[in-house]
C-alpha atoms as a PDB file:
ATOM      1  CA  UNK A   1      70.313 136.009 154.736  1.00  0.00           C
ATOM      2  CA  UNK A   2      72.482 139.138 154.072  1.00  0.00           C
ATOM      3  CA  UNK A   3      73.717 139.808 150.684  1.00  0.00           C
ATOM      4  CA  UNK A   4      76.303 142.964 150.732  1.00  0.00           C
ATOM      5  CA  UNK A   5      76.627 144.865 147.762  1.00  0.00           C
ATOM      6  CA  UNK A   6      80.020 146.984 147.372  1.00  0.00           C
ATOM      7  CA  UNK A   7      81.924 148.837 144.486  1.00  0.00           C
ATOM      8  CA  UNK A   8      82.020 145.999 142.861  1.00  0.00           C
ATOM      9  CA  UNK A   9      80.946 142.767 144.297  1.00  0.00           C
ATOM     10  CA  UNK A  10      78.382 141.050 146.105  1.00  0.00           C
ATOM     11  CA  UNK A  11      79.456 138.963 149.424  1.00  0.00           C
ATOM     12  CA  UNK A  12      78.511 136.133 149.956  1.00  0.00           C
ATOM     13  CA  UNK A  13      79.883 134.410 147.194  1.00  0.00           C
ATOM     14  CA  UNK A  14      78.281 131.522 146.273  1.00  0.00           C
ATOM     15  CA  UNK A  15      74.804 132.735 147.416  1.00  0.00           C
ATOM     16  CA  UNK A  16      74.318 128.760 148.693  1.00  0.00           C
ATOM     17  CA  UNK A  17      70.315 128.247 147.985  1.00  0.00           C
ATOM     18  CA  UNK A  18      68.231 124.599 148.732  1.00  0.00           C
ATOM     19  CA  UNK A  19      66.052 124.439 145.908  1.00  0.00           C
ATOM     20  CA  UNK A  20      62.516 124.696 146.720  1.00  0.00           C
ATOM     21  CA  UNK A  21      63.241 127.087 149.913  1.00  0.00           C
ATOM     22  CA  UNK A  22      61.596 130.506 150.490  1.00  0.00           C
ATOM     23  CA  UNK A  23      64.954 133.027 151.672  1.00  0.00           C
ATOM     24  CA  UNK A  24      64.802 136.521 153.100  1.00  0.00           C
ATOM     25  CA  UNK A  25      67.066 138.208 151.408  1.00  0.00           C
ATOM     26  CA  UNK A  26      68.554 141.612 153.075  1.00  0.00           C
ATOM     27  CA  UNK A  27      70.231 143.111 150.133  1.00  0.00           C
ATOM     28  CA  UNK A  28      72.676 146.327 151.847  1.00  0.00           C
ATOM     29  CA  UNK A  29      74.163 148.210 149.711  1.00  0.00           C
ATOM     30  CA  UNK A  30      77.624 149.247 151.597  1.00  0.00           C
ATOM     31  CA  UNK A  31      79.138 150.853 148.488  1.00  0.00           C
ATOM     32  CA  UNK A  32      79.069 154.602 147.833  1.00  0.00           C
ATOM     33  CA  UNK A  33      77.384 153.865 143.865  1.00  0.00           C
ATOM     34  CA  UNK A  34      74.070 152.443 143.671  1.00  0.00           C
ATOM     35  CA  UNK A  35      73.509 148.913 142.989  1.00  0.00           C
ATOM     36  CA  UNK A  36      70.791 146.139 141.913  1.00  0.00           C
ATOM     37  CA  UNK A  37      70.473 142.688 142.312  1.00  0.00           C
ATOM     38  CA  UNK A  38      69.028 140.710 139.637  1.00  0.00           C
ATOM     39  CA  UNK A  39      68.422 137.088 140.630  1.00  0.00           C
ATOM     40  CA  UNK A  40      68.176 134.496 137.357  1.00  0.00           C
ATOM     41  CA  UNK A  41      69.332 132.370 135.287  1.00  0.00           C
ATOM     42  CA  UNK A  42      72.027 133.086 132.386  1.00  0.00           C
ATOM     43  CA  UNK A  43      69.192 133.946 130.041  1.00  0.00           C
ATOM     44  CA  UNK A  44      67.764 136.347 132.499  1.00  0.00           C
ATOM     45  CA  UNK A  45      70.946 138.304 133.228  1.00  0.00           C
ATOM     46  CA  UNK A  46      72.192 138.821 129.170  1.00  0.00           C
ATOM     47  CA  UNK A  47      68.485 140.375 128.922  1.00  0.00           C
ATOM     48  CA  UNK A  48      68.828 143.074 131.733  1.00  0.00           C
ATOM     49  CA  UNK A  49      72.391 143.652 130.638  1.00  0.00           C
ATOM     50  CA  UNK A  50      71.323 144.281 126.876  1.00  0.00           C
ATOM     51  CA  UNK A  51      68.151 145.887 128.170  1.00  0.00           C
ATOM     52  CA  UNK A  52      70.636 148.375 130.731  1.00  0.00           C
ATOM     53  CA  UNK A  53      73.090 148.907 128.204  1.00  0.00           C
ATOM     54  CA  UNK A  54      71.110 150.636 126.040  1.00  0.00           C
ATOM     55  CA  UNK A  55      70.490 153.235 128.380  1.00  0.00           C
ATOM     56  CA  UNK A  56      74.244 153.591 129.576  1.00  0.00           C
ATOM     57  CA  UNK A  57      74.334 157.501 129.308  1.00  0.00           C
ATOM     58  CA  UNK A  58      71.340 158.166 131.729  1.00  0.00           C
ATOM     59  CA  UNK A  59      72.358 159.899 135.099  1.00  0.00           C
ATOM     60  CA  UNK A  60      73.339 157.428 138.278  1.00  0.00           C
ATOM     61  CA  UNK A  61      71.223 155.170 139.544  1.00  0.00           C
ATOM     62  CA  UNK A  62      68.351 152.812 138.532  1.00  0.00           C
ATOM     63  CA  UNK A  63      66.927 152.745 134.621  1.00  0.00           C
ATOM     64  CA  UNK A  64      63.242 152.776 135.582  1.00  0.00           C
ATOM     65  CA  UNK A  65      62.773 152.889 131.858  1.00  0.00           C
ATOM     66  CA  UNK A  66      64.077 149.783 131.487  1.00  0.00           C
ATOM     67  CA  UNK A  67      61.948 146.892 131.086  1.00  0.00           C
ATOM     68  CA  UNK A  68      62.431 143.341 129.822  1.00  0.00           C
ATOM     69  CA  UNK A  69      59.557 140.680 128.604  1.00  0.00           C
ATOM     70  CA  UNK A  70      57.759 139.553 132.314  1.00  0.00           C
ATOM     71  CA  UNK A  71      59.090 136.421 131.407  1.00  0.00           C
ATOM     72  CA  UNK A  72      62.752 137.085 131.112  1.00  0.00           C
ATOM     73  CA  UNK A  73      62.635 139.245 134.132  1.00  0.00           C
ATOM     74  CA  UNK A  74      64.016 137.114 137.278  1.00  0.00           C
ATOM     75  CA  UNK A  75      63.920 138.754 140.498  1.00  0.00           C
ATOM     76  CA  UNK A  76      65.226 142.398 140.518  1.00  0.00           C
ATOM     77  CA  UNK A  77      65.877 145.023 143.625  1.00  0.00           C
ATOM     78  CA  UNK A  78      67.490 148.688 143.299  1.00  0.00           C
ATOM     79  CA  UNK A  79      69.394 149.320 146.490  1.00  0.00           C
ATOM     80  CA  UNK A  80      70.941 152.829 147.306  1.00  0.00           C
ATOM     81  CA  UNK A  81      74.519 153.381 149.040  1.00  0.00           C
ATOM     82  CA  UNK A  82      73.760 153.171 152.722  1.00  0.00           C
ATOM     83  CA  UNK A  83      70.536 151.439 152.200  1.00  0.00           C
ATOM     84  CA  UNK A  84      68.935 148.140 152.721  1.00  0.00           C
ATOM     85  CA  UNK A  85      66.188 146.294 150.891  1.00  0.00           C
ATOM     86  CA  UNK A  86      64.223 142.960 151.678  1.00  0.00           C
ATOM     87  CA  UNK A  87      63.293 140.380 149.200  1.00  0.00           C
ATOM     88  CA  UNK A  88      61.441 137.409 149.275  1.00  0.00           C
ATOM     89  CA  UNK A  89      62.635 134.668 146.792  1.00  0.00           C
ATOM     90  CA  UNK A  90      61.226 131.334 146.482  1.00  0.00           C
ATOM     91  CA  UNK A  91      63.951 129.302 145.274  1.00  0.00           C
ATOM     92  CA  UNK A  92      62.748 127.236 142.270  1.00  0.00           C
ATOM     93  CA  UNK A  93      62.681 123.277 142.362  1.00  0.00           C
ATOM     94  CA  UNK A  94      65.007 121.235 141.439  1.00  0.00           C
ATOM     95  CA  UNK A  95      63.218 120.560 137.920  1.00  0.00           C
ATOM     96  CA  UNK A  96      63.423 124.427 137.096  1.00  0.00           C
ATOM     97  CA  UNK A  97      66.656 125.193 137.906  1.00  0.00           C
ATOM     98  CA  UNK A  98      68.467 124.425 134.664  1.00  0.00           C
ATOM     99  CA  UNK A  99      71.835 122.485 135.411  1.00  0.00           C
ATOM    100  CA  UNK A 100      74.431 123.071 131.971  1.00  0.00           C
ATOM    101  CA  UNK A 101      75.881 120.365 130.346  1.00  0.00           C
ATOM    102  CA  UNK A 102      78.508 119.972 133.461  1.00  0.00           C
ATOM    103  CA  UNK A 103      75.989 119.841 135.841  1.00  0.00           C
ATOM    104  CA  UNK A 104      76.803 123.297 137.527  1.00  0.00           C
ATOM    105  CA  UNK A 105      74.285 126.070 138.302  1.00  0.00           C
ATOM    106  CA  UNK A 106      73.480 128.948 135.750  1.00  0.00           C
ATOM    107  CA  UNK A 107      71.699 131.270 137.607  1.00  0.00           C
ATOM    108  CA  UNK A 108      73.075 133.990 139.429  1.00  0.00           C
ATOM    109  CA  UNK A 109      73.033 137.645 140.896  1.00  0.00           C
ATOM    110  CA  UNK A 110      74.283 140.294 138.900  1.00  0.00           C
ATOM    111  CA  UNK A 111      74.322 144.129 139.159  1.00  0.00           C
ATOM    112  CA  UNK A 112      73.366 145.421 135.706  1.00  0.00           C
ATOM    113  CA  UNK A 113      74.051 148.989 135.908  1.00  0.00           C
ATOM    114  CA  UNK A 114      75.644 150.150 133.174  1.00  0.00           C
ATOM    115  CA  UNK A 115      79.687 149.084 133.806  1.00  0.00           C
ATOM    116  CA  UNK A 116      78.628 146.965 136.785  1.00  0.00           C
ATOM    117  CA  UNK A 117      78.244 143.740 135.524  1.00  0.00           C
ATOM    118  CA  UNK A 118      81.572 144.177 133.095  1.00  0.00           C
ATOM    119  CA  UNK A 119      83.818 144.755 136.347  1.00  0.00           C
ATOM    120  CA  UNK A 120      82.408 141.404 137.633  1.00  0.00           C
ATOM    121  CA  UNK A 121      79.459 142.662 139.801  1.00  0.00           C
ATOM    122  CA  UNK A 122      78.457 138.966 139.320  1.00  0.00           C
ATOM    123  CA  UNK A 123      77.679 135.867 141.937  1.00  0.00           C
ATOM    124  CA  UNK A 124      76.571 132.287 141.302  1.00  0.00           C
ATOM    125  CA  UNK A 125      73.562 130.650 143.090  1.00  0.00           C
ATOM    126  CA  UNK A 126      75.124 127.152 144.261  1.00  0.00           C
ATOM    127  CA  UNK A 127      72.183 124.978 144.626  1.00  0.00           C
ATOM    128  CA  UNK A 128      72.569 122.484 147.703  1.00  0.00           C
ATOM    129  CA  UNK A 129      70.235 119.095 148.905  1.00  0.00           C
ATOM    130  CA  UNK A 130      68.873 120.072 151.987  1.00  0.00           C
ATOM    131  CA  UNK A 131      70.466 117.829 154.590  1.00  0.00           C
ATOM    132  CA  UNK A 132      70.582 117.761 158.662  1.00  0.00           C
ATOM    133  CA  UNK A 133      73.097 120.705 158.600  1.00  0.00           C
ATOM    134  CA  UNK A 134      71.568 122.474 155.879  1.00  0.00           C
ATOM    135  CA  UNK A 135      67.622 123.015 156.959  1.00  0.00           C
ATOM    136  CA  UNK A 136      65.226 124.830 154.173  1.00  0.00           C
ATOM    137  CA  UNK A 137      65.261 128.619 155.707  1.00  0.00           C
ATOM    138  CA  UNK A 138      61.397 128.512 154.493  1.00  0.00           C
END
């Protein structure tokens, strides 16, 4: 599965997932800054973006400084302009995912470089039942 990063978004959007699946994710950065892609839940994004912001007079590029508790940290990859980098992410089951109150997903990809995130460098994760049509990648 590709997963383009630009000056400011990420395409696709919805990243569709099946819940349980393992996905190869090629994360390109086609944008001329450079860009991450944390995958988590609501919780794990407001940490990386408190945890980034705090640093949001280094030079460009990644905060390698940065850390957040192991816990809290979701799935995060630094991609240069022009670059590409592979991820393996085993979606979580069904039971882990979290639904809100509505039922919706709350886990996402977001770009938490400092400014990123605030001009909407943000996805959702749509979770999906695997069916006939829609076969587990993993």
């Amino acid at each position: 599965m590709n997963l383009i990063a630009s000056d400011y978004a990420f395409v696709p959007s919805p990243l569709v997932a099946i819940p349980g699946e393992t996905l190869l994710i090629h994360v390109v950065n086609a944008g001329l800054e450079p860009h991450e892609a944390v995958i988590g839940d609501a919780e794990v994004q407001l940490v990386w973006e408190t945890a980034e912001a705090a640093v949001a007079d280094h030079p460009p590029g990644p905060t390698p400084l940065v850390s957040v508790p192991p816990d809290l940290a979701g799935v995060r990859v630094f991609v240069a302009s022009g670059q590409r980098v592979d991820v393996r992410w085993r979606v979580p089951d069904r039971t882990r995912l979290g639904p809100d109150a509505s039922g919706a997903s709350t886990w996402f990809i977001g770009c938490h470089i400092p400014g990123h995130f605030a001009k909407g460098m943000v996805i959702q994760i749509e979770f999906v039942e695997a069916t006939a049509d829609v076969a587990p990648a993993g």
